[in-house]
PDB file of N, CA and C in Angstrom:
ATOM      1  N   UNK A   1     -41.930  22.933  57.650  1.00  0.00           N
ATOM      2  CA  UNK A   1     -40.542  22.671  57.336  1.00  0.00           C
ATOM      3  C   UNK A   1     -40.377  21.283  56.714  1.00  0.00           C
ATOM      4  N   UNK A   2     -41.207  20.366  57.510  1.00  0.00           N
ATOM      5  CA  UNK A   2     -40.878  18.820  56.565  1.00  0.00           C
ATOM      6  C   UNK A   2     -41.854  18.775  55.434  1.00  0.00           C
ATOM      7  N   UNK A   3     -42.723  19.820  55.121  1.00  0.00           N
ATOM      8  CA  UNK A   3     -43.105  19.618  53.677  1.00  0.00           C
ATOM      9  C   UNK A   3     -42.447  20.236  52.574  1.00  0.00           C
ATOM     10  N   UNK A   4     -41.591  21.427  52.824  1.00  0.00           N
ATOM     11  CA  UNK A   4     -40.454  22.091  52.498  1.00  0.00           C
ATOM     12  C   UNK A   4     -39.406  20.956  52.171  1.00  0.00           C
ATOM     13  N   UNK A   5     -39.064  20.387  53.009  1.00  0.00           N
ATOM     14  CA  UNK A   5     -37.585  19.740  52.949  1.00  0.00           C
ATOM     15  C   UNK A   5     -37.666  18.550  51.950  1.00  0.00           C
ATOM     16  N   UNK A   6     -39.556  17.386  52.070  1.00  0.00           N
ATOM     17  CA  UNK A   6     -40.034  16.613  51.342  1.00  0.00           C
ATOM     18  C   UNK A   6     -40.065  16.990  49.627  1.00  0.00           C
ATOM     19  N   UNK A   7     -40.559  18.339  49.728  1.00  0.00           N
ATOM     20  CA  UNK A   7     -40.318  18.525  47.587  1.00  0.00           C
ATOM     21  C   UNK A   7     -38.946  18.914  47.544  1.00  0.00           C
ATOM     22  N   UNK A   8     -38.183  19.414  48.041  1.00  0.00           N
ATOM     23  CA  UNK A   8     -36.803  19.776  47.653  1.00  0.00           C
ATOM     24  C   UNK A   8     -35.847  18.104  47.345  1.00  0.00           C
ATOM     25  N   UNK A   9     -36.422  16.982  48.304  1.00  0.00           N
ATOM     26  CA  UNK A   9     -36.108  15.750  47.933  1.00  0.00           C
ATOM     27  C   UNK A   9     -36.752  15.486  46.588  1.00  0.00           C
ATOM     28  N   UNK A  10     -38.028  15.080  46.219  1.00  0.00           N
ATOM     29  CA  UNK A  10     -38.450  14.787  45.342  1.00  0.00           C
ATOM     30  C   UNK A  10     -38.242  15.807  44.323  1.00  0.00           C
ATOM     31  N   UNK A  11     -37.823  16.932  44.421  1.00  0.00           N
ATOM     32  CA  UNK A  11     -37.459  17.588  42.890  1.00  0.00           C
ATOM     33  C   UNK A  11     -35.819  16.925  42.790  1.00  0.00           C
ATOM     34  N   UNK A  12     -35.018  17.027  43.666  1.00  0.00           N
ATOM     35  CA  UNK A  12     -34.294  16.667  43.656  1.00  0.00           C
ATOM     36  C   UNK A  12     -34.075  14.799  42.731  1.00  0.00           C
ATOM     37  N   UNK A  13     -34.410  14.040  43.148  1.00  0.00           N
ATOM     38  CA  UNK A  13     -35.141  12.759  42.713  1.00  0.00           C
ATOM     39  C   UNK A  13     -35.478  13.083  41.090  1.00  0.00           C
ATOM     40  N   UNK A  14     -36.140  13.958  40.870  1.00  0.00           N
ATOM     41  CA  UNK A  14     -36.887  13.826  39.226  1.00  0.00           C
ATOM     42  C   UNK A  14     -35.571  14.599  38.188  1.00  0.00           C
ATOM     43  N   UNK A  15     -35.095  15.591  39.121  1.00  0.00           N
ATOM     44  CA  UNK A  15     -33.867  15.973  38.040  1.00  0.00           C
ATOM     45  C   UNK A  15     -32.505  15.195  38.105  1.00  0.00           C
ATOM     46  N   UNK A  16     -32.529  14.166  39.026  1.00  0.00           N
ATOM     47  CA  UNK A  16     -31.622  13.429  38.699  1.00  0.00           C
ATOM     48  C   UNK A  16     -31.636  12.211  37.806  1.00  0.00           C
ATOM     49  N   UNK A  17     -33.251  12.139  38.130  1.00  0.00           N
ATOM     50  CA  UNK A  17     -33.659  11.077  37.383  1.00  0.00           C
ATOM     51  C   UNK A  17     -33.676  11.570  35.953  1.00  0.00           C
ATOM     52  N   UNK A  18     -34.071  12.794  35.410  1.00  0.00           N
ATOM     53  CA  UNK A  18     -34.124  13.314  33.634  1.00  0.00           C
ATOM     54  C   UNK A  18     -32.571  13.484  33.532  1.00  0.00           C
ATOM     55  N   UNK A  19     -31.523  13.518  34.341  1.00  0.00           N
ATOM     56  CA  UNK A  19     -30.452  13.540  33.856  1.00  0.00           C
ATOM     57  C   UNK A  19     -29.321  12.122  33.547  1.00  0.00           C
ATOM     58  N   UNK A  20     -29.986  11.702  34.593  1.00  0.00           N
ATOM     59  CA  UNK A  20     -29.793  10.443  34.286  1.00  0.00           C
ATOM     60  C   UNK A  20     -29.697   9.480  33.487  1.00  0.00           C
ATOM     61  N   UNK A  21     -30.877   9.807  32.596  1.00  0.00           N
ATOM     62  CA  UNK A  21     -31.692   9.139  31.750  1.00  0.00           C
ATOM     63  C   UNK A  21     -30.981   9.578  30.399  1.00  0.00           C
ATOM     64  N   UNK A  22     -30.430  10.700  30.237  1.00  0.00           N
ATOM     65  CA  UNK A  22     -30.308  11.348  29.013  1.00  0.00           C
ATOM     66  C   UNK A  22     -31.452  12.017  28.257  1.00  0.00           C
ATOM     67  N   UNK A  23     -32.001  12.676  29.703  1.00  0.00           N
ATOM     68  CA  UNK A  23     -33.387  13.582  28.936  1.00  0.00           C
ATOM     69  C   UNK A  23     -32.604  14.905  28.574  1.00  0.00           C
ATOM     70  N   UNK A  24     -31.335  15.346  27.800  1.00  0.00           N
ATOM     71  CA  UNK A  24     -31.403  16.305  27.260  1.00  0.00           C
ATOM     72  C   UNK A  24     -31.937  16.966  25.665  1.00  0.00           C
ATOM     73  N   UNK A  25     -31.241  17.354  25.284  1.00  0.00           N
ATOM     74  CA  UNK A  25     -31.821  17.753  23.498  1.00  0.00           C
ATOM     75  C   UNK A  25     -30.727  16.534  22.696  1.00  0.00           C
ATOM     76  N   UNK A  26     -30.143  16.033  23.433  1.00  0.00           N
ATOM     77  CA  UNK A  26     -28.904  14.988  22.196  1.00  0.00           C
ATOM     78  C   UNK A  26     -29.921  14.667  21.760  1.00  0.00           C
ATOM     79  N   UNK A  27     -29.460  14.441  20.366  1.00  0.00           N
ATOM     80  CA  UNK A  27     -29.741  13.636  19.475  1.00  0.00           C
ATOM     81  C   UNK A  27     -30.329  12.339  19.613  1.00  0.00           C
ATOM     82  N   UNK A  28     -29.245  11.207  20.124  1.00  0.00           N
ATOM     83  CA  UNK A  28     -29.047  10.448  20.309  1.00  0.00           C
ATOM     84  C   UNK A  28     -27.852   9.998  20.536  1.00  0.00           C
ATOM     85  N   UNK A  29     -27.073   9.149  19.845  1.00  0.00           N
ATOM     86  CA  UNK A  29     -26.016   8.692  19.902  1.00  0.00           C
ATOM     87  C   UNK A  29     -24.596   8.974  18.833  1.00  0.00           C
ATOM     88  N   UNK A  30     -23.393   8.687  19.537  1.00  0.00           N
ATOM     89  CA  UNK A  30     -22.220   9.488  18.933  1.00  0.00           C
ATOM     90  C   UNK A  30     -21.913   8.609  18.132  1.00  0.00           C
ATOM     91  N   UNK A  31     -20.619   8.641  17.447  1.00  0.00           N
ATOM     92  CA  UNK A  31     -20.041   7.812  16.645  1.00  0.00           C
ATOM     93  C   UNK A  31     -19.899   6.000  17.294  1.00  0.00           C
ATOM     94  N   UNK A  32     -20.256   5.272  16.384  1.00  0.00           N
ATOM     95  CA  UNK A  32     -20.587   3.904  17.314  1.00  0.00           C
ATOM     96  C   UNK A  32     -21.250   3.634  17.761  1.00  0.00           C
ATOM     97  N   UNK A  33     -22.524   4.191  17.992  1.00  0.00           N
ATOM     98  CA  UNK A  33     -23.632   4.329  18.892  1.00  0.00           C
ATOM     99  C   UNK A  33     -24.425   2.970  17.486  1.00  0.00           C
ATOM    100  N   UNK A  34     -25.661   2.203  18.374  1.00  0.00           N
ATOM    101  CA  UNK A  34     -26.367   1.828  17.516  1.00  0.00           C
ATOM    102  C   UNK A  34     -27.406   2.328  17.013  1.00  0.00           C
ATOM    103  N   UNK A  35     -27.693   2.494  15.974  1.00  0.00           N
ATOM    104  CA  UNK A  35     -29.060   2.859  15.893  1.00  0.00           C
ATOM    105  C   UNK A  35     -30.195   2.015  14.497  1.00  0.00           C
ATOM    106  N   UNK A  36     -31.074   2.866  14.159  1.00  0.00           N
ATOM    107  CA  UNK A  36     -31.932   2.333  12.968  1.00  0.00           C
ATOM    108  C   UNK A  36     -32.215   2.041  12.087  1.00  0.00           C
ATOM    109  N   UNK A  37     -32.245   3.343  11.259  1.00  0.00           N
ATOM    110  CA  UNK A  37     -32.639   3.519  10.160  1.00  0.00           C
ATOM    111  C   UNK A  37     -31.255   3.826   9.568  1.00  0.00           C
ATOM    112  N   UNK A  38     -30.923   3.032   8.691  1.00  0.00           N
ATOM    113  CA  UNK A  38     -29.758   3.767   8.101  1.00  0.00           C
ATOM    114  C   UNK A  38     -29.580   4.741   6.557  1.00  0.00           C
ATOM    115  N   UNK A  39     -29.263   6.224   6.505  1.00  0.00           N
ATOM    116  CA  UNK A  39     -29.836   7.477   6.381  1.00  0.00           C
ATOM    117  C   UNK A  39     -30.354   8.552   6.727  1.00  0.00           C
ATOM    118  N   UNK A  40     -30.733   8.018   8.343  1.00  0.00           N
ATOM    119  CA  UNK A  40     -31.182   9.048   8.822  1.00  0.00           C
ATOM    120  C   UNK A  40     -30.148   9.399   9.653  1.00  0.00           C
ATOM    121  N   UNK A  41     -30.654  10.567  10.376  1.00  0.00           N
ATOM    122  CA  UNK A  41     -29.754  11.609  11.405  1.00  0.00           C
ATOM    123  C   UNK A  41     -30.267  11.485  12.887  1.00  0.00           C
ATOM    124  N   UNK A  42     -32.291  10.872  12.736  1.00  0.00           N
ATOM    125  CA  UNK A  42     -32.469  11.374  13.806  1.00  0.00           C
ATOM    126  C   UNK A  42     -32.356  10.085  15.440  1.00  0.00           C
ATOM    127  N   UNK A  43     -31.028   9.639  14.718  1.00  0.00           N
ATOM    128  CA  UNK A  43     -30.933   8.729  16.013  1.00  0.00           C
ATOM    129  C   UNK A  43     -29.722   8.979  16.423  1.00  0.00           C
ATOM    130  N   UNK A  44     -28.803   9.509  15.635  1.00  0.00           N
ATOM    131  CA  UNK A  44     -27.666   9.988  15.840  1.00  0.00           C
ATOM    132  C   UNK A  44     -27.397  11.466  15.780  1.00  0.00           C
ATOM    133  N   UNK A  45     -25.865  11.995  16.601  1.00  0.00           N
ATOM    134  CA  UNK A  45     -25.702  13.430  17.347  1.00  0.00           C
ATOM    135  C   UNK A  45     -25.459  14.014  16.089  1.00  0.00           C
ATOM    136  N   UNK A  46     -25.508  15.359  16.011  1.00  0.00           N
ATOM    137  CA  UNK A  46     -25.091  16.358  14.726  1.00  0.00           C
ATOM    138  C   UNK A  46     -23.880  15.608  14.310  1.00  0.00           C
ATOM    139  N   UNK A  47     -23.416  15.960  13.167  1.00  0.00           N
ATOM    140  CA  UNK A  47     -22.733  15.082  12.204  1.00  0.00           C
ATOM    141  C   UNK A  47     -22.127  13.858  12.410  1.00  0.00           C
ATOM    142  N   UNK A  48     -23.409  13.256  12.586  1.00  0.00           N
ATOM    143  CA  UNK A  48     -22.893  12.310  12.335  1.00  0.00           C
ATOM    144  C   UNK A  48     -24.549  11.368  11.570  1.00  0.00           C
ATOM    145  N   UNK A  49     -24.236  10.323  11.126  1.00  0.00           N
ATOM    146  CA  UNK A  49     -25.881   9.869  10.252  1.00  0.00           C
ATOM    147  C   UNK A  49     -25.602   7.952  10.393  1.00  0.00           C
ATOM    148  N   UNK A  50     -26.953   7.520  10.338  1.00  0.00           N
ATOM    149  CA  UNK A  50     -26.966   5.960  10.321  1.00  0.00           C
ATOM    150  C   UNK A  50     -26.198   5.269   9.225  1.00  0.00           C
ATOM    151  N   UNK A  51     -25.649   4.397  10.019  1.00  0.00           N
ATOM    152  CA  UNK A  51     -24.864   4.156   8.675  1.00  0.00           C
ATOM    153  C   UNK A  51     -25.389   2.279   8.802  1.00  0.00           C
ATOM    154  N   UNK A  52     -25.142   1.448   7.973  1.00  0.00           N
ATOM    155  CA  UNK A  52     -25.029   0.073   7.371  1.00  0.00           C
ATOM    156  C   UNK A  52     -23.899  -0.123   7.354  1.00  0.00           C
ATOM    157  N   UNK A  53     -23.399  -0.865   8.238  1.00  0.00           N
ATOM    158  CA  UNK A  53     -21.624  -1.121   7.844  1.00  0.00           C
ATOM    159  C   UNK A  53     -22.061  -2.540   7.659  1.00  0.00           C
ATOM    160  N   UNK A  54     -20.482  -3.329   7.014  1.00  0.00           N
ATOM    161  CA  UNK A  54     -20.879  -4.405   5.976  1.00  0.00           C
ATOM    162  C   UNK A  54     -20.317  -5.407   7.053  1.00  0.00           C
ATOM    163  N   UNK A  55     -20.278  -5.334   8.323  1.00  0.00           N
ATOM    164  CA  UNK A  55     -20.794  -6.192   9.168  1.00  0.00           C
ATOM    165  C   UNK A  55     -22.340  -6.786   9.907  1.00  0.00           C
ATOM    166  N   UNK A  56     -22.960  -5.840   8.635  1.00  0.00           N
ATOM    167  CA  UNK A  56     -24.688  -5.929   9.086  1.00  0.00           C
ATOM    168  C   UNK A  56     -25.227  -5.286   9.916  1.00  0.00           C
ATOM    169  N   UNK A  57     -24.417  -4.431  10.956  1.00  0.00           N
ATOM    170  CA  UNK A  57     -25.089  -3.944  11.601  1.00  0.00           C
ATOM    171  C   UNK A  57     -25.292  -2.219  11.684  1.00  0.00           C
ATOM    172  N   UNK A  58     -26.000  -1.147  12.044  1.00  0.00           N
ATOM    173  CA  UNK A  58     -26.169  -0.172  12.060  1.00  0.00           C
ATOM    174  C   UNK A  58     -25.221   0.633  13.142  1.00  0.00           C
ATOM    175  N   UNK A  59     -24.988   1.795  12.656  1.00  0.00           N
ATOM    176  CA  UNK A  59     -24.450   2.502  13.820  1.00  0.00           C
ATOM    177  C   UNK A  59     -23.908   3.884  13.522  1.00  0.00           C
ATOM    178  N   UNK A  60     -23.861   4.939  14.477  1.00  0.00           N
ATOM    179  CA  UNK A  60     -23.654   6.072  13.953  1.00  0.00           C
ATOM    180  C   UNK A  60     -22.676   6.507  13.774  1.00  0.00           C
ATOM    181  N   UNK A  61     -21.956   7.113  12.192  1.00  0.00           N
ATOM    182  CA  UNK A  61     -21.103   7.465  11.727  1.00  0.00           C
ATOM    183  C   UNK A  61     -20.544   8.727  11.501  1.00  0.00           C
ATOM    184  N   UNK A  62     -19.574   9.168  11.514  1.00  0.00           N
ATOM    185  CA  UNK A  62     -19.079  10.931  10.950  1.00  0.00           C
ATOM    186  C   UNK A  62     -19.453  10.814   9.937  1.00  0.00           C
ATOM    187  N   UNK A  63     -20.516  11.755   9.050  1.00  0.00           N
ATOM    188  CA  UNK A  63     -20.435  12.133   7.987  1.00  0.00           C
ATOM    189  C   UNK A  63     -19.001  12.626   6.967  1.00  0.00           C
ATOM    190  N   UNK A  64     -19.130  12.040   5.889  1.00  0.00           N
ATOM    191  CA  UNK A  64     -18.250  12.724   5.107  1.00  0.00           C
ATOM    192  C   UNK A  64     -18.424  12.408   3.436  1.00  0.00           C
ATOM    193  N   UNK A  65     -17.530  13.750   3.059  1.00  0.00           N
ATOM    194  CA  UNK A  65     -17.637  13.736   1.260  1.00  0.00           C
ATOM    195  C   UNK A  65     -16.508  13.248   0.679  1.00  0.00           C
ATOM    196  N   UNK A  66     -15.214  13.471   1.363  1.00  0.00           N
ATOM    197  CA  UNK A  66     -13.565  12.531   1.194  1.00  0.00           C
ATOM    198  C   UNK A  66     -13.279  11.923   1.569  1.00  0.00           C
ATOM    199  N   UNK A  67     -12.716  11.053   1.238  1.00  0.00           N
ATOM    200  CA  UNK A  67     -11.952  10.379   2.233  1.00  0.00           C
ATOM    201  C   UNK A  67     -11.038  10.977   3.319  1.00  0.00           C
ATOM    202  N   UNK A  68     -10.048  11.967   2.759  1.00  0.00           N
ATOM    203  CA  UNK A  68      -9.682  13.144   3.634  1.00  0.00           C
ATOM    204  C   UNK A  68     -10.340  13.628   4.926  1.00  0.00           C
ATOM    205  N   UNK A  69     -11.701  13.114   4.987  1.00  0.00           N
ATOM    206  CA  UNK A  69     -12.402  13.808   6.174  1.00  0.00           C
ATOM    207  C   UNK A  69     -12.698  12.804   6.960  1.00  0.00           C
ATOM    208  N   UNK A  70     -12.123  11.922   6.915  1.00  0.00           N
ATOM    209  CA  UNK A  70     -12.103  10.616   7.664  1.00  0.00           C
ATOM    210  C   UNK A  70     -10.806  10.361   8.368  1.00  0.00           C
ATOM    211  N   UNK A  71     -10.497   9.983  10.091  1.00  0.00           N
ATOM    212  CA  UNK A  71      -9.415   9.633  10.604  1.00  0.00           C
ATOM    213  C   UNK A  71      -9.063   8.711  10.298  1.00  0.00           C
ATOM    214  N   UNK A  72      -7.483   8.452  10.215  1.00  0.00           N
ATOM    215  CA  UNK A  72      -7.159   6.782  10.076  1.00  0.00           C
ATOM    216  C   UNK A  72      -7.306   5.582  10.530  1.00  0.00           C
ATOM    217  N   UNK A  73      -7.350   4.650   9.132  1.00  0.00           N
ATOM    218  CA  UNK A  73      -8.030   3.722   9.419  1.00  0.00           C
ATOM    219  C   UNK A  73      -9.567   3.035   8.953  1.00  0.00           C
ATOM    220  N   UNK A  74     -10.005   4.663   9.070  1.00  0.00           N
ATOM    221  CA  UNK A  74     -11.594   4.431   8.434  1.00  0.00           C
ATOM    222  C   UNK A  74     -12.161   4.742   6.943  1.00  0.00           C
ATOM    223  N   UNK A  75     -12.718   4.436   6.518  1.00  0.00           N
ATOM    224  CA  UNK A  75     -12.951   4.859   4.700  1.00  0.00           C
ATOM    225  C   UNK A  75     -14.512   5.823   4.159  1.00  0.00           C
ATOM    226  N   UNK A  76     -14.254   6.676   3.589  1.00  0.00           N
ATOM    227  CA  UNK A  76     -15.461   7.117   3.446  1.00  0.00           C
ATOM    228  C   UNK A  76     -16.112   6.505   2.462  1.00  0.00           C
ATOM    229  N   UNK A  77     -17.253   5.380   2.966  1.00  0.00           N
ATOM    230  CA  UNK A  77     -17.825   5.217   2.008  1.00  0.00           C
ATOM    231  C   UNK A  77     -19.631   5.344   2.082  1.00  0.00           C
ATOM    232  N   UNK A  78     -19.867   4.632   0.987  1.00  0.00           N
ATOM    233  CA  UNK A  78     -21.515   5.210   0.734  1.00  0.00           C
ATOM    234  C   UNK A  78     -22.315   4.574   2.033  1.00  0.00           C
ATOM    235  N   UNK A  79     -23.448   5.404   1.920  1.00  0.00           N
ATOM    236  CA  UNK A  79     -24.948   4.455   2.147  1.00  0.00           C
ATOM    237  C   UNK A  79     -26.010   3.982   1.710  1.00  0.00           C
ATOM    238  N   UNK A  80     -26.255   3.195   2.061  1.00  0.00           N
ATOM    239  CA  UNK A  80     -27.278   2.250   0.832  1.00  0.00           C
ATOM    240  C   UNK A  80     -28.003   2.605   0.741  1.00  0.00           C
ATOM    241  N   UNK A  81     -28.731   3.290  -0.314  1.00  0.00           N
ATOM    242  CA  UNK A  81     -29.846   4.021  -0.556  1.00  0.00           C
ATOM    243  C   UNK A  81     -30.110   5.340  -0.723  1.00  0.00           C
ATOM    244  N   UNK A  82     -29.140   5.779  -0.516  1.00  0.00           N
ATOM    245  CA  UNK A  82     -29.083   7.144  -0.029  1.00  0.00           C
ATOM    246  C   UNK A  82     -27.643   7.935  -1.041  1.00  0.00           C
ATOM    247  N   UNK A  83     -27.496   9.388  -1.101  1.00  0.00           N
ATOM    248  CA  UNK A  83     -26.162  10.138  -1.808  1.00  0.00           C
ATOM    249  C   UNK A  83     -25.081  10.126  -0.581  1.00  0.00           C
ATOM    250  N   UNK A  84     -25.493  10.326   0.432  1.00  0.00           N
ATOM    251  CA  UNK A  84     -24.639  10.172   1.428  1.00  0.00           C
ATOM    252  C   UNK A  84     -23.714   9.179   2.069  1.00  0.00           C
ATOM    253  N   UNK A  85     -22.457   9.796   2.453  1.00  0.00           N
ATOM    254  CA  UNK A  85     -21.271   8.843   2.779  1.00  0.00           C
ATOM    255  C   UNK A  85     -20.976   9.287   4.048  1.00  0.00           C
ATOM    256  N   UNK A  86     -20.324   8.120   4.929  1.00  0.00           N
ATOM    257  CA  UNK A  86     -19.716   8.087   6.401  1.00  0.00           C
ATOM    258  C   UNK A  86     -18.169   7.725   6.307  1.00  0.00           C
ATOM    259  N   UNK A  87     -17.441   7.784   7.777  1.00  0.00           N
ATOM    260  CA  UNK A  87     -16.729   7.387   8.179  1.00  0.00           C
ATOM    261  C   UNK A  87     -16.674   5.806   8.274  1.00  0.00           C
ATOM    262  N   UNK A  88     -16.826   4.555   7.970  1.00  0.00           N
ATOM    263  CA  UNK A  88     -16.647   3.150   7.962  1.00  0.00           C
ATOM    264  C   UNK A  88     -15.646   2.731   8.469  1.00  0.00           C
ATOM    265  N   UNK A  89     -15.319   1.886   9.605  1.00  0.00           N
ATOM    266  CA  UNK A  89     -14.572   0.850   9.519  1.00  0.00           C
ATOM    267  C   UNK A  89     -14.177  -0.369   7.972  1.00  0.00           C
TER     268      UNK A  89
END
């Protein structure tokens, strides 16, 4: 019984710990999130992609082709290097 009760703790322990952690399939990170490479996708959640904002720093953006597809406030513009445009502050 207490070797029973001992793995039901320790499984217990490891799936809190992978949930914890953010061991699921995300991506990575949502809109605002920081990340790397800017162009890529794979640090950031489905639509959204690295962006260069012209405060220097990286971070993940809504994709978009209009401005229209952007909430207010924010501008769709390019990324450096790349055909692709975000949501920007």
């Amino acid at each position: 019984m207490y070797s029973l009760c001992r793995i039901g703790i320790v499984t217990l322990f490891i799936v809190g710990l992978f949930v914890g952690c953010g061991g699921g399939d995300d991506d990575g990170g949502g809109v605002g999130s920081a990340c790397n490479t800017p162009g890529s996708t794979s640090g950031c959640d489905s639509g959204t992609i690295c962006s260069n904002l012209s405060s220097g720093v990286n971070q993940c953006r809504q994709i978009c082709t209009v401005q229209a597809d952007c909430p207010a406030g924010l501008n769709c513009n390019g990324i450096a290097n790349t055909t692709i445009k975000s949501c920007q502050p």
